[in-house]
PDB file of N, CA and C in Angstrom:
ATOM      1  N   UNK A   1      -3.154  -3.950  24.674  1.00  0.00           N
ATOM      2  CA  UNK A   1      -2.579  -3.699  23.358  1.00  0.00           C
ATOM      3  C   UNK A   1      -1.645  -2.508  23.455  1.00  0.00           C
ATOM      4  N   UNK A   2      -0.326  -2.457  24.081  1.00  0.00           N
ATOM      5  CA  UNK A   2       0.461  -1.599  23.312  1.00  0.00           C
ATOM      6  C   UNK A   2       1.749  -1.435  22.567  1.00  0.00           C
ATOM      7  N   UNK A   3       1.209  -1.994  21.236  1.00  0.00           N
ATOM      8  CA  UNK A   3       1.751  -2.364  19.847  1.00  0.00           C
ATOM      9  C   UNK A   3       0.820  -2.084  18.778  1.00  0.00           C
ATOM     10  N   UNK A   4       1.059  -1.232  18.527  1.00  0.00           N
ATOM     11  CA  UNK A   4      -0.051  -0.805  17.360  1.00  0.00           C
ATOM     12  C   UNK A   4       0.206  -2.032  16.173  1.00  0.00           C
ATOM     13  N   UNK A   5      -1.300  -2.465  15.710  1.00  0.00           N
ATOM     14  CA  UNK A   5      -1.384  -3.242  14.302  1.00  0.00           C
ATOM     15  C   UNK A   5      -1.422  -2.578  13.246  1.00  0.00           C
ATOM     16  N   UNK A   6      -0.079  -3.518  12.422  1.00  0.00           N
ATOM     17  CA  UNK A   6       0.209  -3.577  11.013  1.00  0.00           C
ATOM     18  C   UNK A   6      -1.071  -3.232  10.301  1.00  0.00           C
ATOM     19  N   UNK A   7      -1.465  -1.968   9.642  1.00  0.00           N
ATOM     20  CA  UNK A   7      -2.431  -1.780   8.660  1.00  0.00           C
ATOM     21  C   UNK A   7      -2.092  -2.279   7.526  1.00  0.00           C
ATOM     22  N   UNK A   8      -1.326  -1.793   7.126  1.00  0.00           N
ATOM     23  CA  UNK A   8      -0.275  -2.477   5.721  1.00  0.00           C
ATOM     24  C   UNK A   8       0.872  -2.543   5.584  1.00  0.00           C
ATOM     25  N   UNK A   9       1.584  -3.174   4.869  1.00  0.00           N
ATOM     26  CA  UNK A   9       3.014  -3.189   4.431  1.00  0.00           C
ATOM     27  C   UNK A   9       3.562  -2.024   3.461  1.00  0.00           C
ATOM     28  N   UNK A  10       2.916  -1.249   2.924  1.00  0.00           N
ATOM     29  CA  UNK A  10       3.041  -0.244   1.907  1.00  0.00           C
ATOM     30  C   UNK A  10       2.233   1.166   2.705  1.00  0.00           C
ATOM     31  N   UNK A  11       2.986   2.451   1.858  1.00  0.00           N
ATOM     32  CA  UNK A  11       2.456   3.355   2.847  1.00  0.00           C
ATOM     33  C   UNK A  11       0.918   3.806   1.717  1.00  0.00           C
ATOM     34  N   UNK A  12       0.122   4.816   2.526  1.00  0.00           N
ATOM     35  CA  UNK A  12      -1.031   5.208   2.020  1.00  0.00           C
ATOM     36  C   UNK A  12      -0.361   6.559   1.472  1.00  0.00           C
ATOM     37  N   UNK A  13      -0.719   6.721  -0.119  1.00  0.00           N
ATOM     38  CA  UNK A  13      -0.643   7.542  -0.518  1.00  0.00           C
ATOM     39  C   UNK A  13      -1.641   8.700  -1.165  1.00  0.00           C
ATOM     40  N   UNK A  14      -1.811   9.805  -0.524  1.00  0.00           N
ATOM     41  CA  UNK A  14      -3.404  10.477   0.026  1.00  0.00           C
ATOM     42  C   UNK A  14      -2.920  11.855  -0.205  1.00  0.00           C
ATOM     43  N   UNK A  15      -4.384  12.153  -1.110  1.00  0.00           N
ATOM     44  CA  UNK A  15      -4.191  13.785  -1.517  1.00  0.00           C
ATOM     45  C   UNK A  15      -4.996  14.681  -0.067  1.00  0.00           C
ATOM     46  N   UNK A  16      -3.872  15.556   0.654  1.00  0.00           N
ATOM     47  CA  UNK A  16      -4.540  16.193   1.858  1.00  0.00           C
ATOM     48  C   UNK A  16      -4.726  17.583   1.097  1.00  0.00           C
ATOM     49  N   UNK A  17      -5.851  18.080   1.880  1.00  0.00           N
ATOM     50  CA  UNK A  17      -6.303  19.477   1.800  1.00  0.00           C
ATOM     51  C   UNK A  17      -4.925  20.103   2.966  1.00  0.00           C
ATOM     52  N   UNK A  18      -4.781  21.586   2.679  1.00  0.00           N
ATOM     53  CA  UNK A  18      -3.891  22.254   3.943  1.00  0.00           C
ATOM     54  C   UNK A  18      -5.181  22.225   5.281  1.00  0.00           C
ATOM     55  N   UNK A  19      -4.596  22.318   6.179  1.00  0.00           N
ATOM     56  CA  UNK A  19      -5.414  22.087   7.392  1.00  0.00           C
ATOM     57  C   UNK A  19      -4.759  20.886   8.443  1.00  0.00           C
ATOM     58  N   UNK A  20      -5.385  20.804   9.518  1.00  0.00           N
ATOM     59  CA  UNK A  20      -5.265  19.256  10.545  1.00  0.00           C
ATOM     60  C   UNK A  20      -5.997  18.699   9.985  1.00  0.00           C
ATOM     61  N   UNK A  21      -5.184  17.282  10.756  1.00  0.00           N
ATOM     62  CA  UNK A  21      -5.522  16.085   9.886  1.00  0.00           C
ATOM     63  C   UNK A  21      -5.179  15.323  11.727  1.00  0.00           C
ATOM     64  N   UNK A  22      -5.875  14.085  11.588  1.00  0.00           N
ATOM     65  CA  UNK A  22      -5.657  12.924  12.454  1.00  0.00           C
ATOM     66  C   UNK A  22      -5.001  11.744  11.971  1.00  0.00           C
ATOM     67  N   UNK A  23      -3.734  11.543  11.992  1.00  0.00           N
ATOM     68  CA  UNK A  23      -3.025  10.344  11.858  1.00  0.00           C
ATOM     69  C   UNK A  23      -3.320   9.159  12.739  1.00  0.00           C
ATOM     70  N   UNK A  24      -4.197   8.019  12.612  1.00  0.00           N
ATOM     71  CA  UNK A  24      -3.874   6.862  12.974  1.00  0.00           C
ATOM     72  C   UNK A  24      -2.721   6.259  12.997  1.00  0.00           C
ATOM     73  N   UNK A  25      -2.920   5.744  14.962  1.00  0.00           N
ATOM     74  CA  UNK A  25      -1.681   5.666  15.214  1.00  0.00           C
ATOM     75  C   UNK A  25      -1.912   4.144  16.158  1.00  0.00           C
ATOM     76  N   UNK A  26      -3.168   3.404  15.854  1.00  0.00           N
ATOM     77  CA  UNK A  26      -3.482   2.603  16.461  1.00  0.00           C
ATOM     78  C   UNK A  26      -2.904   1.312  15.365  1.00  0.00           C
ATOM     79  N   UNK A  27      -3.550   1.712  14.233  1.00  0.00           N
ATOM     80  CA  UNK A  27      -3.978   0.538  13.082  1.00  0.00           C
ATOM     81  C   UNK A  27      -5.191  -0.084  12.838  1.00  0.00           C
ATOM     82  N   UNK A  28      -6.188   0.015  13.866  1.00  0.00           N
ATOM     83  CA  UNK A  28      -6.871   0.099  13.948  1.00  0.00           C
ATOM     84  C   UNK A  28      -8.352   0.473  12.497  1.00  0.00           C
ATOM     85  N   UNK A  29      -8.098   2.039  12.336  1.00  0.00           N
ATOM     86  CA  UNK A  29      -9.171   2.359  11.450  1.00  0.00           C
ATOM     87  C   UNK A  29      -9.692   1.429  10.584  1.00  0.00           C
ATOM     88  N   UNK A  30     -10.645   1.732  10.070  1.00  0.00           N
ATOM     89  CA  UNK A  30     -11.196   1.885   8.775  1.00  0.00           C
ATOM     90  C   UNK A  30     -11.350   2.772   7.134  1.00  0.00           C
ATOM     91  N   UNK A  31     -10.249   4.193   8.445  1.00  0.00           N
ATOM     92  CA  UNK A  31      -9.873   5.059   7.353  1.00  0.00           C
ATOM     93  C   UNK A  31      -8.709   5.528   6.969  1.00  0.00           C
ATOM     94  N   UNK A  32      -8.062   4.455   7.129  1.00  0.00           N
ATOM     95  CA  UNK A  32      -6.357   4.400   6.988  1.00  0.00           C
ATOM     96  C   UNK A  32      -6.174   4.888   5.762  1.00  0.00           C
ATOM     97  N   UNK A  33      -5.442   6.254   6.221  1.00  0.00           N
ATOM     98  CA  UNK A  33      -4.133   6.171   7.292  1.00  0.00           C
ATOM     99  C   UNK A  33      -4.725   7.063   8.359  1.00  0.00           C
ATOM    100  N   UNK A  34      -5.893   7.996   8.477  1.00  0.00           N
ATOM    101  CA  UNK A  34      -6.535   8.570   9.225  1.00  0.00           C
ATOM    102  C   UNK A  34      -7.137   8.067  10.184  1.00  0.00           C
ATOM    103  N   UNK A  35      -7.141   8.514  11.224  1.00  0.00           N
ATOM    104  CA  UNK A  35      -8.139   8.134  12.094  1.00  0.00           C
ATOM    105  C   UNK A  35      -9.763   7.943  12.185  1.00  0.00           C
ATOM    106  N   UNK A  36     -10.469   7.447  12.802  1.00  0.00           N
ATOM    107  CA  UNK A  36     -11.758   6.678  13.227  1.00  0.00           C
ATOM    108  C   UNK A  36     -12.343   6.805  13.920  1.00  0.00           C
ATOM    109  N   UNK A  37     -11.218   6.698  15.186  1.00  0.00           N
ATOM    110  CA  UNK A  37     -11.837   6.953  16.583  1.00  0.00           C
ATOM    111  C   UNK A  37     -11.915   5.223  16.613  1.00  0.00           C
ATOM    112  N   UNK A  38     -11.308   4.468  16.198  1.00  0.00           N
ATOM    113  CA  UNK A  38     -11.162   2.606  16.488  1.00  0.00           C
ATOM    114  C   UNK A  38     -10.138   2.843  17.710  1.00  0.00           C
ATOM    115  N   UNK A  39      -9.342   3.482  18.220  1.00  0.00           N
ATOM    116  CA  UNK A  39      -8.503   3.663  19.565  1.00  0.00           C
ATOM    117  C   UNK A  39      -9.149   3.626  20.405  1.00  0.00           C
ATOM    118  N   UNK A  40     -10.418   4.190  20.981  1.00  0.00           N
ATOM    119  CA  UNK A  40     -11.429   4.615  21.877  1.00  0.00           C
ATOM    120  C   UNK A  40     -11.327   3.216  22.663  1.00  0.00           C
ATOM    121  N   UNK A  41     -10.837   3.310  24.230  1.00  0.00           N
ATOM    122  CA  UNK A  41     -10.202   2.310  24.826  1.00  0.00           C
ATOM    123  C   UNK A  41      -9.454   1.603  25.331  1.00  0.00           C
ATOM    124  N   UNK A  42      -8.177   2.340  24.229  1.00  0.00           N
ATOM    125  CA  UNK A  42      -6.825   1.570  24.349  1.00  0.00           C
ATOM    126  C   UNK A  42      -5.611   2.649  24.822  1.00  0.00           C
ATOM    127  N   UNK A  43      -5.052   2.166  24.622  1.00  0.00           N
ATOM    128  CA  UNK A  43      -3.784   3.587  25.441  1.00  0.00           C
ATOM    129  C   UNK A  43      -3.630   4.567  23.730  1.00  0.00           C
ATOM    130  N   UNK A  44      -4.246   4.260  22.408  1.00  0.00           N
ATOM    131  CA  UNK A  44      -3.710   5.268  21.269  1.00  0.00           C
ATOM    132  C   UNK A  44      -4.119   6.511  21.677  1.00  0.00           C
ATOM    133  N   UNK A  45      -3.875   7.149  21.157  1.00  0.00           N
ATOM    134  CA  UNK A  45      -4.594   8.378  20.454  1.00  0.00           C
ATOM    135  C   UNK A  45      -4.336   9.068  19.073  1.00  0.00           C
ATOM    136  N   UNK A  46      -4.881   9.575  18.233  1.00  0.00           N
ATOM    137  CA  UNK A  46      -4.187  10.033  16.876  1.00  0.00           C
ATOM    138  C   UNK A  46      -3.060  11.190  17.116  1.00  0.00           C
ATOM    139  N   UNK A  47      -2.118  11.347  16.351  1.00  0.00           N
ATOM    140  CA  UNK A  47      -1.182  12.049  15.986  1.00  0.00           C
ATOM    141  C   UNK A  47      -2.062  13.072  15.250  1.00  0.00           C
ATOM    142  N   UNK A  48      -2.147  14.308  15.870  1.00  0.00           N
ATOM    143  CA  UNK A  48      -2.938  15.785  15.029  1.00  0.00           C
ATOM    144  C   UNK A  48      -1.133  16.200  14.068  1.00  0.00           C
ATOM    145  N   UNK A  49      -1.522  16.318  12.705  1.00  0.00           N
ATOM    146  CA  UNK A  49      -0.511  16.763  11.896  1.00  0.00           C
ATOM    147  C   UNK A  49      -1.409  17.802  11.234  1.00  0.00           C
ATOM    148  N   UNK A  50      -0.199  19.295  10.902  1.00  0.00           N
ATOM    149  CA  UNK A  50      -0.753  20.044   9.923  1.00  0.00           C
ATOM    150  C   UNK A  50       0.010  19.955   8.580  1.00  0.00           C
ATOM    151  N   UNK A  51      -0.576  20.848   7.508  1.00  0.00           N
ATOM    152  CA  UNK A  51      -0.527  20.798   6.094  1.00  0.00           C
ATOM    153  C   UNK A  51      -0.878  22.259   6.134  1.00  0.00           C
ATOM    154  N   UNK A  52       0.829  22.622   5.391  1.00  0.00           N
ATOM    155  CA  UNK A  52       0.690  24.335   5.475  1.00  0.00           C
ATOM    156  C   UNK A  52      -0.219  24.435   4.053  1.00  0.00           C
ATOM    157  N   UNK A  53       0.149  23.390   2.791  1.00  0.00           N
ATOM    158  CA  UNK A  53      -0.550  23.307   1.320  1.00  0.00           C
ATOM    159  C   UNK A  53      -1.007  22.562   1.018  1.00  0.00           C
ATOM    160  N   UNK A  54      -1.884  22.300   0.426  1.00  0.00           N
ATOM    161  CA  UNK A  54      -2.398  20.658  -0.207  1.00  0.00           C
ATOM    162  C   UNK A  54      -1.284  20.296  -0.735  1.00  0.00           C
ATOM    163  N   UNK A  55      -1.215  18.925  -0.977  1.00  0.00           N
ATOM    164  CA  UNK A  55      -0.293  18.279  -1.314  1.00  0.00           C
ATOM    165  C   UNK A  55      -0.426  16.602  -1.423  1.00  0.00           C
ATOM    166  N   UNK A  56       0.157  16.122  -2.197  1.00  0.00           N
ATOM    167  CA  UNK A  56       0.116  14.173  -2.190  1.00  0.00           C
ATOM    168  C   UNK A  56       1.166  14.085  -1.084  1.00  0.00           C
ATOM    169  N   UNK A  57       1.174  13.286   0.027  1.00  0.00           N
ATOM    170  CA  UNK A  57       1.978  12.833   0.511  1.00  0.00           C
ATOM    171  C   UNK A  57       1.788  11.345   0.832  1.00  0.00           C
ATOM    172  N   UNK A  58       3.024  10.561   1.179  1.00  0.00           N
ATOM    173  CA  UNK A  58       2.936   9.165   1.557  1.00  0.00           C
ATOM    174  C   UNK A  58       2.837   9.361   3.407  1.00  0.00           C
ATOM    175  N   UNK A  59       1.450   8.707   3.904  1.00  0.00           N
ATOM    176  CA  UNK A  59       1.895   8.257   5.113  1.00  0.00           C
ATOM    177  C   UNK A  59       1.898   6.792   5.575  1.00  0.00           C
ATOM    178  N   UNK A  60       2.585   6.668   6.763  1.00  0.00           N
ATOM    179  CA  UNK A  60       3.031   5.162   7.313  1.00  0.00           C
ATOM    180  C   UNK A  60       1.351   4.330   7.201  1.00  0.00           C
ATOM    181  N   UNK A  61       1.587   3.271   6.861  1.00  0.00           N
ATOM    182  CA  UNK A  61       0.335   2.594   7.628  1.00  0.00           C
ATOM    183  C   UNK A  61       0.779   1.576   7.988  1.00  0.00           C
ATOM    184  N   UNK A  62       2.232   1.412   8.104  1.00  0.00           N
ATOM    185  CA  UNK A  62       2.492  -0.177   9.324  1.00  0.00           C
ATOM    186  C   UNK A  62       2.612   0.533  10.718  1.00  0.00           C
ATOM    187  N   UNK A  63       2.850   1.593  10.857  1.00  0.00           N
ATOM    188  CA  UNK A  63       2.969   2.142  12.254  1.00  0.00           C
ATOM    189  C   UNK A  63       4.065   2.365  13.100  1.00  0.00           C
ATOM    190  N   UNK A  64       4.998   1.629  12.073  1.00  0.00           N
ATOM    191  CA  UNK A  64       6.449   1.722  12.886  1.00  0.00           C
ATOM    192  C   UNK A  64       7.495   2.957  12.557  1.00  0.00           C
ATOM    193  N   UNK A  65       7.406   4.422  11.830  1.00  0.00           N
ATOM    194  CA  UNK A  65       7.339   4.886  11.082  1.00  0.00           C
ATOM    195  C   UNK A  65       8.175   5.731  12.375  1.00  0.00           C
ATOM    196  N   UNK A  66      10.035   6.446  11.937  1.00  0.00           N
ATOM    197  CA  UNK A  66      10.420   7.237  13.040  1.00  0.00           C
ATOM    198  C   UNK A  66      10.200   8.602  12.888  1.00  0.00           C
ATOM    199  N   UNK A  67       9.336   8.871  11.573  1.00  0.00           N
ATOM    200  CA  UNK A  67       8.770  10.383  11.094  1.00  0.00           C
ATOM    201  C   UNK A  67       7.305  10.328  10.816  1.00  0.00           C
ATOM    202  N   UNK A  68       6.915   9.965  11.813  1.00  0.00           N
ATOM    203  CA  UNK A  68       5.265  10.280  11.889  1.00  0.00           C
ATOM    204  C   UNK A  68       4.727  11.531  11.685  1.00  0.00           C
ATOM    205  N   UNK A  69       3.618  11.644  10.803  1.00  0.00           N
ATOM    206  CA  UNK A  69       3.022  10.378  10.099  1.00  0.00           C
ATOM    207  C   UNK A  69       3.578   9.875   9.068  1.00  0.00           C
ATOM    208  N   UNK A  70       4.705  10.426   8.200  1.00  0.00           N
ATOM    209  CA  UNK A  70       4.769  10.345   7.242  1.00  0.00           C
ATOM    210  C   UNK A  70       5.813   8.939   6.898  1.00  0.00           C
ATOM    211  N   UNK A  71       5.932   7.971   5.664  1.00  0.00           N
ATOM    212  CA  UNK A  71       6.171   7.368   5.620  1.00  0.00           C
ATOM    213  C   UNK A  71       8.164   7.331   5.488  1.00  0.00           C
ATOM    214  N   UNK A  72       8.529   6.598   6.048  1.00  0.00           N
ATOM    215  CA  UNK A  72      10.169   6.828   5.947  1.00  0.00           C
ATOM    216  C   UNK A  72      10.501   4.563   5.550  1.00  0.00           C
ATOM    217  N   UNK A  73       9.760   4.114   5.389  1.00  0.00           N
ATOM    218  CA  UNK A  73      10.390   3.053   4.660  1.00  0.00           C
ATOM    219  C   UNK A  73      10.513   1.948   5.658  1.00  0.00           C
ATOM    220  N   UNK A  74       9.763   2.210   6.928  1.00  0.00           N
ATOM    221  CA  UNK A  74      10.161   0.722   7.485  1.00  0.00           C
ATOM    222  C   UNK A  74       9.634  -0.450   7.645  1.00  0.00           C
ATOM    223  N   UNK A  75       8.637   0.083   6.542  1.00  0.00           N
ATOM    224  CA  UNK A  75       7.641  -1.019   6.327  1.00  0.00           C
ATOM    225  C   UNK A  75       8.158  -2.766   5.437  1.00  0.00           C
ATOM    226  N   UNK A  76       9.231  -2.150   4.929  1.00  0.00           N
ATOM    227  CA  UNK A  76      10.082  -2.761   3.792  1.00  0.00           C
ATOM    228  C   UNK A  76      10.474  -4.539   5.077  1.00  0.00           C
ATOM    229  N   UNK A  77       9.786  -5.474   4.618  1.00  0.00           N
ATOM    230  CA  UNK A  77      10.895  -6.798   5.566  1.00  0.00           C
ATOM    231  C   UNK A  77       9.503  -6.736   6.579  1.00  0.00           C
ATOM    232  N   UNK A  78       8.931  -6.469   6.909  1.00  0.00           N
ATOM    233  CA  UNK A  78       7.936  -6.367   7.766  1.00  0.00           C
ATOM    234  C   UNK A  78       6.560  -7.411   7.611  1.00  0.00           C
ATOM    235  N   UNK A  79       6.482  -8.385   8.668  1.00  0.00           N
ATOM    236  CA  UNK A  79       4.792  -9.004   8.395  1.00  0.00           C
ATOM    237  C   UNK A  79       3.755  -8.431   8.719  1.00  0.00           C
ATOM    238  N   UNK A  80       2.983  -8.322   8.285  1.00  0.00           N
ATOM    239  CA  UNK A  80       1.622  -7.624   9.330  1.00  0.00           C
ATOM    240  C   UNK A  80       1.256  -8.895  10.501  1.00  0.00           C
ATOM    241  N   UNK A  81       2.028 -10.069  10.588  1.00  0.00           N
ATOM    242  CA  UNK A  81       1.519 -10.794  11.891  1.00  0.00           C
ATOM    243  C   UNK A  81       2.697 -10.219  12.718  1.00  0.00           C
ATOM    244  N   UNK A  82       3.331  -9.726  13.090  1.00  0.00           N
ATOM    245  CA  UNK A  82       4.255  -9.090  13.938  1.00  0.00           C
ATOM    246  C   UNK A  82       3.637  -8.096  14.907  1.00  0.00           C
ATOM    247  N   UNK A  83       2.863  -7.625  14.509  1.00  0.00           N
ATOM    248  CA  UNK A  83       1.692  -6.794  15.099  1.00  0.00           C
ATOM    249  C   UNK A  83       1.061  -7.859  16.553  1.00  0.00           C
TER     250      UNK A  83
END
């Protein structure tokens, strides 16, 4: 597997505390858009992002995303069977 799966077509929009955070970067989780530890195996690993403030932000959950984690729109035209 190295093509990360389509979690969704729309991004996750998630209130973070300031601090690290683990971006899922597999597709994998269960705690999308965060990580799980569902990579354990495969060539992923999570993307460690910080948060200088709390804040709402949108992140990717199709995975194809050229500003990880955060969502930039390329989810738009996208199947999740492409994955």
């Amino acid at each position: 597997m190295d093509k990360p799966k389509i979690a969704d077509t729309k991004p996750c929009v998630v209130d973070l505390e300031a601090g690290k955070h683990a971006w899922c970067t597999c597709g994998e989780s269960t705690n999308q858009p965060l990580c799980d530890g569902s990579h354990a195996g495969t060539v992923f690993k999570p993307q460690i992002f910080e948060m200088a403030e709390a804040k709402t932000v949108a992140l990717c959950a199709c995975k194809r995303t050229d500003n990880a984690p955060f969502c930039d729109g390329t989810h738009v035209g996208l199947d999740p069977a492409d994955a």
